[in-house]
Protein backbone atom coordinates (compact mmCIF):
# COMPACT_ATOMS: atom_id res chain seq x y z
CA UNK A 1 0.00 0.00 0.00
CA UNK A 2 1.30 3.30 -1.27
CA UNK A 3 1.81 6.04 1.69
CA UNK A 4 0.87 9.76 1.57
CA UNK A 5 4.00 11.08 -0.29
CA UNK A 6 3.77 8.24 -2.60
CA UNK A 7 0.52 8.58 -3.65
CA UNK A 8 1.41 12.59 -3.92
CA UNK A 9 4.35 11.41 -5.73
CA UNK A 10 2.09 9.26 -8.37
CA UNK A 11 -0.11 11.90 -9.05
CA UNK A 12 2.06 14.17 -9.67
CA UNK A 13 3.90 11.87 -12.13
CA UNK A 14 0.73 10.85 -14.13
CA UNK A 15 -0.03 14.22 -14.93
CA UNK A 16 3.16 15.05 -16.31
CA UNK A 17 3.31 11.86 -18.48
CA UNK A 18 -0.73 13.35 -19.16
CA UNK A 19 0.78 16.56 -19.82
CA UNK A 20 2.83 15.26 -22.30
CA UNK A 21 1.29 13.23 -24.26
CA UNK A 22 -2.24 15.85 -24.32
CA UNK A 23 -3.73 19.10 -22.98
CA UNK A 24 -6.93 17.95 -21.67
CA UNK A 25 -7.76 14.59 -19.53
CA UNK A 26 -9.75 14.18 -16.62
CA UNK A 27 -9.22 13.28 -13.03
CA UNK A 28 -10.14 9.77 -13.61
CA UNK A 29 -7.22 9.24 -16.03
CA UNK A 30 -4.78 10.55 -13.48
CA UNK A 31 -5.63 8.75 -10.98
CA UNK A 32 -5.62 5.51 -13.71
CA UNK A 33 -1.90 6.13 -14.40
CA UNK A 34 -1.41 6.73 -10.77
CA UNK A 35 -2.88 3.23 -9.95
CA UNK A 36 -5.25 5.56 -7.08
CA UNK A 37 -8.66 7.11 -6.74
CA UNK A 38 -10.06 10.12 -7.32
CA UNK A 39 -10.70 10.85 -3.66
CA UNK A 40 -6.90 11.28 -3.43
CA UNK A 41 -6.63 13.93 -6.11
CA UNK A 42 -8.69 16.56 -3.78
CA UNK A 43 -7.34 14.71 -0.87
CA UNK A 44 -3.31 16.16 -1.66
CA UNK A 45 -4.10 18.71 -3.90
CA UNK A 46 -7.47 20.35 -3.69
CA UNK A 47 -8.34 19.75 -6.99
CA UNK A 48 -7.46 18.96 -10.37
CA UNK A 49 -5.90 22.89 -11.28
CA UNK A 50 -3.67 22.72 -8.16
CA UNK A 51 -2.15 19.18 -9.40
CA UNK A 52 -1.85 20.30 -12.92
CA UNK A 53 0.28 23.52 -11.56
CA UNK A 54 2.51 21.41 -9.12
CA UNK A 55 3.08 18.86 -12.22
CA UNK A 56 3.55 22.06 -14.40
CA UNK A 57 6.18 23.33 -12.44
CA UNK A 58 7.99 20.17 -12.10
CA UNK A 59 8.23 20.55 -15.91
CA UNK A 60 8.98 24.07 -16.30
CA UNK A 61 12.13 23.59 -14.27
CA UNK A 62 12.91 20.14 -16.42
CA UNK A 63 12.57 22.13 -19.64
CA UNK A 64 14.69 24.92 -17.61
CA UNK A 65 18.06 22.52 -16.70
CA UNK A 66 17.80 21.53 -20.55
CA UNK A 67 18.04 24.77 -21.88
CA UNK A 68 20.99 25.86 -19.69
CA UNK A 69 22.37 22.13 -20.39
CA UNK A 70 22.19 22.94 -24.28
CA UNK A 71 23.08 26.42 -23.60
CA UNK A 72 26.67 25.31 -22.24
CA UNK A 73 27.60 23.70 -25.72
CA UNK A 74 30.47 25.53 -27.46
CA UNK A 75 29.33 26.20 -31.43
CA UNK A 76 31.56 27.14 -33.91
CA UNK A 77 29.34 29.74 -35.43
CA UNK A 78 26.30 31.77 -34.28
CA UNK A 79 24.42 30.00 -37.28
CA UNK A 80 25.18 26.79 -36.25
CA UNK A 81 23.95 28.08 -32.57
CA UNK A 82 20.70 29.43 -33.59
CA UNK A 83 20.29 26.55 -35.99
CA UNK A 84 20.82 24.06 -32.95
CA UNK A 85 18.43 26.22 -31.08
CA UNK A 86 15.80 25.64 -33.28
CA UNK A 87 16.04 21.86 -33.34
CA UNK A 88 15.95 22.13 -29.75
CA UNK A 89 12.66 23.77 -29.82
CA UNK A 90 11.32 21.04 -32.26
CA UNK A 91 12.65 18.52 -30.02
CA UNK A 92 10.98 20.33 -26.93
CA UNK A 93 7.49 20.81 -28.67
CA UNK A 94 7.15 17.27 -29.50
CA UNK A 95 8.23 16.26 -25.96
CA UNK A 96 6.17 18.33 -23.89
CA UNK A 97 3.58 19.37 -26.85
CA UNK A 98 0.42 18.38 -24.25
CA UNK A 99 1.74 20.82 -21.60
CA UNK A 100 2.77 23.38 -24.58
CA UNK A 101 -0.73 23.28 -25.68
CA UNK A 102 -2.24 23.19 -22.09
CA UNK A 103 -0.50 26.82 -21.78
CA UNK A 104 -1.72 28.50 -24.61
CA UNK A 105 -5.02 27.10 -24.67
CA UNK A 106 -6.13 27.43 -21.39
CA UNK A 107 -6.26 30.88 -19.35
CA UNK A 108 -5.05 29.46 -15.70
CA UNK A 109 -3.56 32.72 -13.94
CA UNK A 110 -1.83 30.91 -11.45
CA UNK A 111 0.01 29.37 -14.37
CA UNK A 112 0.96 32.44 -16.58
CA UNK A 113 2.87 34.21 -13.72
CA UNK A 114 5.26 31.41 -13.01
CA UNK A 115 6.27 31.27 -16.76
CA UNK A 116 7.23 34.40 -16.77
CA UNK A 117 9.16 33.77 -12.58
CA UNK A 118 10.84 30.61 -14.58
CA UNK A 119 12.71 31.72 -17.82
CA UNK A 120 12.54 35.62 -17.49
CA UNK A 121 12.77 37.45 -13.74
CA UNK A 122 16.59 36.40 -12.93
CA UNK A 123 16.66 33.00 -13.71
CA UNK A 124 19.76 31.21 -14.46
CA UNK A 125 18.00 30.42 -17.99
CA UNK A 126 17.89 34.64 -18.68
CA UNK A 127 21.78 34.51 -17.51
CA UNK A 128 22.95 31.63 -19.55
CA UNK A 129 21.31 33.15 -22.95
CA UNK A 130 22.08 36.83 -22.23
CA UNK A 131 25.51 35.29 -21.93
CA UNK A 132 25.25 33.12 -25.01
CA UNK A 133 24.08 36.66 -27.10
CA UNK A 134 27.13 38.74 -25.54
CA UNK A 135 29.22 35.60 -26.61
CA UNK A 136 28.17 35.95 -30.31
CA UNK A 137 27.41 39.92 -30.64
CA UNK A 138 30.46 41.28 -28.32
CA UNK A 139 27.84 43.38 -26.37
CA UNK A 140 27.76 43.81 -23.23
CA UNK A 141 25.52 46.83 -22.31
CA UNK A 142 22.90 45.20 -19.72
CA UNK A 143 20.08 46.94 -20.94
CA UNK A 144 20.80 45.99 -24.73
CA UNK A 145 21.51 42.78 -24.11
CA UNK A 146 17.84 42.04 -22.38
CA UNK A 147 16.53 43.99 -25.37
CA UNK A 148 18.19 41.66 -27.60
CA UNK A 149 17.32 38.58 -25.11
CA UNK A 150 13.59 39.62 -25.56
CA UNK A 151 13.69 39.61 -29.22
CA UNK A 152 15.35 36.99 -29.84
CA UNK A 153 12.80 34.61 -27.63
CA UNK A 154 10.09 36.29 -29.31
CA UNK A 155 11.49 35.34 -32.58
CA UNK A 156 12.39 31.99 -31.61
CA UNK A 157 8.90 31.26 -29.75
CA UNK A 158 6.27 32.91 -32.00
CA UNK A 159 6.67 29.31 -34.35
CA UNK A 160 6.03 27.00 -31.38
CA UNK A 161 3.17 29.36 -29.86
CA UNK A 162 1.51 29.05 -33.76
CA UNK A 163 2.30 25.65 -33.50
CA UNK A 164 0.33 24.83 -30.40
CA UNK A 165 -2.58 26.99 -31.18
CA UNK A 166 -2.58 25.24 -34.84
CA UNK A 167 -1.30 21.54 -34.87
CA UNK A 168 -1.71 21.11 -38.96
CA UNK A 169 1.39 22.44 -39.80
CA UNK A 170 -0.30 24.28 -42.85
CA UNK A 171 0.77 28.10 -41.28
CA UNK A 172 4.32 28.75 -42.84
CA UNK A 173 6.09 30.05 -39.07
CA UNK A 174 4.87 26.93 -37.87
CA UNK A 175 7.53 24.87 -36.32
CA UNK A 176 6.66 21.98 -38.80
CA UNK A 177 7.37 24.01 -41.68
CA UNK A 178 11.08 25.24 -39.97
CA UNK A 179 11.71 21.58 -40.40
CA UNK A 180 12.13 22.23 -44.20
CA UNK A 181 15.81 22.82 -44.93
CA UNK A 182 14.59 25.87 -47.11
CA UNK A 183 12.69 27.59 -45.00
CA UNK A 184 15.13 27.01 -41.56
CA UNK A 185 17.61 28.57 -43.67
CA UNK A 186 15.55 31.19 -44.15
CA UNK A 187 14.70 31.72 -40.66
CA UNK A 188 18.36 31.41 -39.46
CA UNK A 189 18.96 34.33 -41.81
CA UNK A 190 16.19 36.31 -40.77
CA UNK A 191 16.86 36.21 -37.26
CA UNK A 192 20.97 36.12 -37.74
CA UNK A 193 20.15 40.35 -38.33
CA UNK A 194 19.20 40.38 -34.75
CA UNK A 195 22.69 39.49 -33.74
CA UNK A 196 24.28 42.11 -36.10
């Protein structure tokens, strides 16, 4: 028989594999994967939201350490960089596309506030690519460089945010159509001016 901080534990494991894999399932399919009842969601969290933000946050900071992990790589060029930073976002958007799609689709304001705490409001992640930009563009100005930091994620995240809102991969800034060698080139180029 699981304990209390097993069962916590379970639940809050089952929603991120649930968070994953999809943006919306239901209390019963949590506590499925967590091999517990229902009665145990309300019983450790509250409710469902209050799980779904503890789970969430587990993942922001796992999607956190692998940014600053990939971050730490040496590139030979700041093409190759941005280039690598793209795939990374592909890679990222299939792997946590349920969660991905669980943020843009559904207005939870406890949830929007620690996105913003997690990669922007002195995180190591804001160091380690404000670092990465003065590596490639020489600057060093603190107020430039968070100017550059903030268009550069806006570049690089307006494909996934179309992607989540829009999973047919018809819209051409979708991160499906980045895959194309022609238009990833493209990008790169586009967003290589940024760094000039």
């Amino acid at each position: 028989m699981k304990n209390k901080t097993d069962t916590k534990r379970s639940l809050i494991d089952a929603t991120k594999t649930l968070l994953r894999e999809n943006e919306v399932f239901t209390v019963k399919e949590i506590s499925q994967r967590a091999f517990t009842n229902v009665a145990a969601i309300n019983y450790h969290f509250g409710d469902k939201n209050s799980l779904i933000i503890a789970a969430m946050d587990e993942l922001l900071e796992e999607f956190k350490q692998e940014i600053i992990t990939r971050f730490s790589r040496e590139f030979e060029t700041a093409e190759s960089a941005l280039e690598d930073a793209l795939q990374f976002l592909l890679e990222t958007y299939y792997k946590y596309k349920g969660a991905i799609k669980y943020i843009l689709l559904f207005d939870n304001p406890d949830l929007q506030p620690r996105l913003v705490e997690s990669f922007f409001l002195g995180s190591e992640f804001t160091a380690a690519f404000a670092q990465r930009i003065s590596d490639i563009t020489g600057e060093t100005d603190a107020d430039r460089l968070f100017y550059r930091l903030s268009v550069t994620v806006s570049a690089l995240l307006l494909p996934l945010l179309i992607e989540g809102k829009d999973s047919s991969g018809q819209d051409k800034l979708s991160l499906t159509a980045l895959q194309e060698p022609e238009n990833k080139n493209a990008f790169i180029s586009v967003v290589m001016k940024l760094f000039q």
